[in-house]
Protein backbone atom coordinates (compact mmCIF):
# COMPACT_ATOMS: atom_id res chain seq x y z
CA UNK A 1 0.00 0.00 0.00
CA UNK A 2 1.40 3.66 -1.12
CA UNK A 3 0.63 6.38 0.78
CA UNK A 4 0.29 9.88 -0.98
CA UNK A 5 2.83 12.37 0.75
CA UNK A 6 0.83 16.14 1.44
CA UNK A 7 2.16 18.73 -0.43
CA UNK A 8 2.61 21.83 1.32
CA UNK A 9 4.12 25.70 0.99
CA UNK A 10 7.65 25.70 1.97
CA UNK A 11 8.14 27.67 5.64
CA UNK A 12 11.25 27.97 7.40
CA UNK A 13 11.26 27.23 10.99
CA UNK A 14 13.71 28.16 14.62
CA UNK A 15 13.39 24.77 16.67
CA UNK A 16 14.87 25.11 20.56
CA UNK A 17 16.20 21.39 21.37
CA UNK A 18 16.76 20.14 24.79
CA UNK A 19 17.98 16.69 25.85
CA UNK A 20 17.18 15.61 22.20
CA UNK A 21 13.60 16.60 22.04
CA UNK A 22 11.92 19.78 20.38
CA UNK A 23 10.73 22.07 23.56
CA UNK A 24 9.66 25.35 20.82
CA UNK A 25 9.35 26.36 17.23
CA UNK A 26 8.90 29.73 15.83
CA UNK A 27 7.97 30.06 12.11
CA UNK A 28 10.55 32.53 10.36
CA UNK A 29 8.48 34.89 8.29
CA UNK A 30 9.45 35.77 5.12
CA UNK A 31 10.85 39.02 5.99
CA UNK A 32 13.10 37.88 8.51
CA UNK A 33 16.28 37.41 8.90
CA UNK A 34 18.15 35.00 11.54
CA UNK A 35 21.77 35.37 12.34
CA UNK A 36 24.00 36.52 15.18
CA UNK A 37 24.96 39.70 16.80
CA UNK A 38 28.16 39.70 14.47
CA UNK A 39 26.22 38.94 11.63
CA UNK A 40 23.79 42.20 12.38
CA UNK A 41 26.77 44.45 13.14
CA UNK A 42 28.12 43.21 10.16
CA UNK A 43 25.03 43.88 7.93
CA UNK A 44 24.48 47.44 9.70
CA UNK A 45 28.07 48.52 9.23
CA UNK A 46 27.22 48.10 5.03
CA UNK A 47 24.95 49.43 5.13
CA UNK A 48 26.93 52.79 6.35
CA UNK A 49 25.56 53.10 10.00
CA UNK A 50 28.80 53.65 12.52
CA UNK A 51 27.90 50.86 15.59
CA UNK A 52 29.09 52.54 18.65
CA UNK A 53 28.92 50.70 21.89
CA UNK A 54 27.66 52.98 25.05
CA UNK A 55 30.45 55.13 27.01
CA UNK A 56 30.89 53.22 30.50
CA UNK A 57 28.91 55.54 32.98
CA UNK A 58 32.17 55.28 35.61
CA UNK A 59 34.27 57.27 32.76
CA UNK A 60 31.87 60.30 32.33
């Protein structure tokens, strides 16, 4: 006996893991973009924006 696989839109999805087992997904929407800090400074600095970290409050 064949069964007939669904067909389906594509999606992109985040899945949080823990001890082997999915514990949360989050659907990525189109618009998104997922990467990390260095990837975003990276991206920002391209774009032309200066990424200044915050003066220490003890130095002003």
């Amino acid at each position: 006996m064949h069964q007939k696989t669904a067909e389906h839109e594509q999606t992109r999805v985040l899945l949080t893991i823990k001890n082997g087992k999915v514990i949360f997904i989050r659907h990525v929407h189109d618009d998104e973009l997922v990467g990390t800090l260095s990837t975003f400074l990276f991206i920002a600095e391209k774009a032309g924006y200066d990424v200044i970290a915050p003066a220490d409050e003890d130095e002003e």
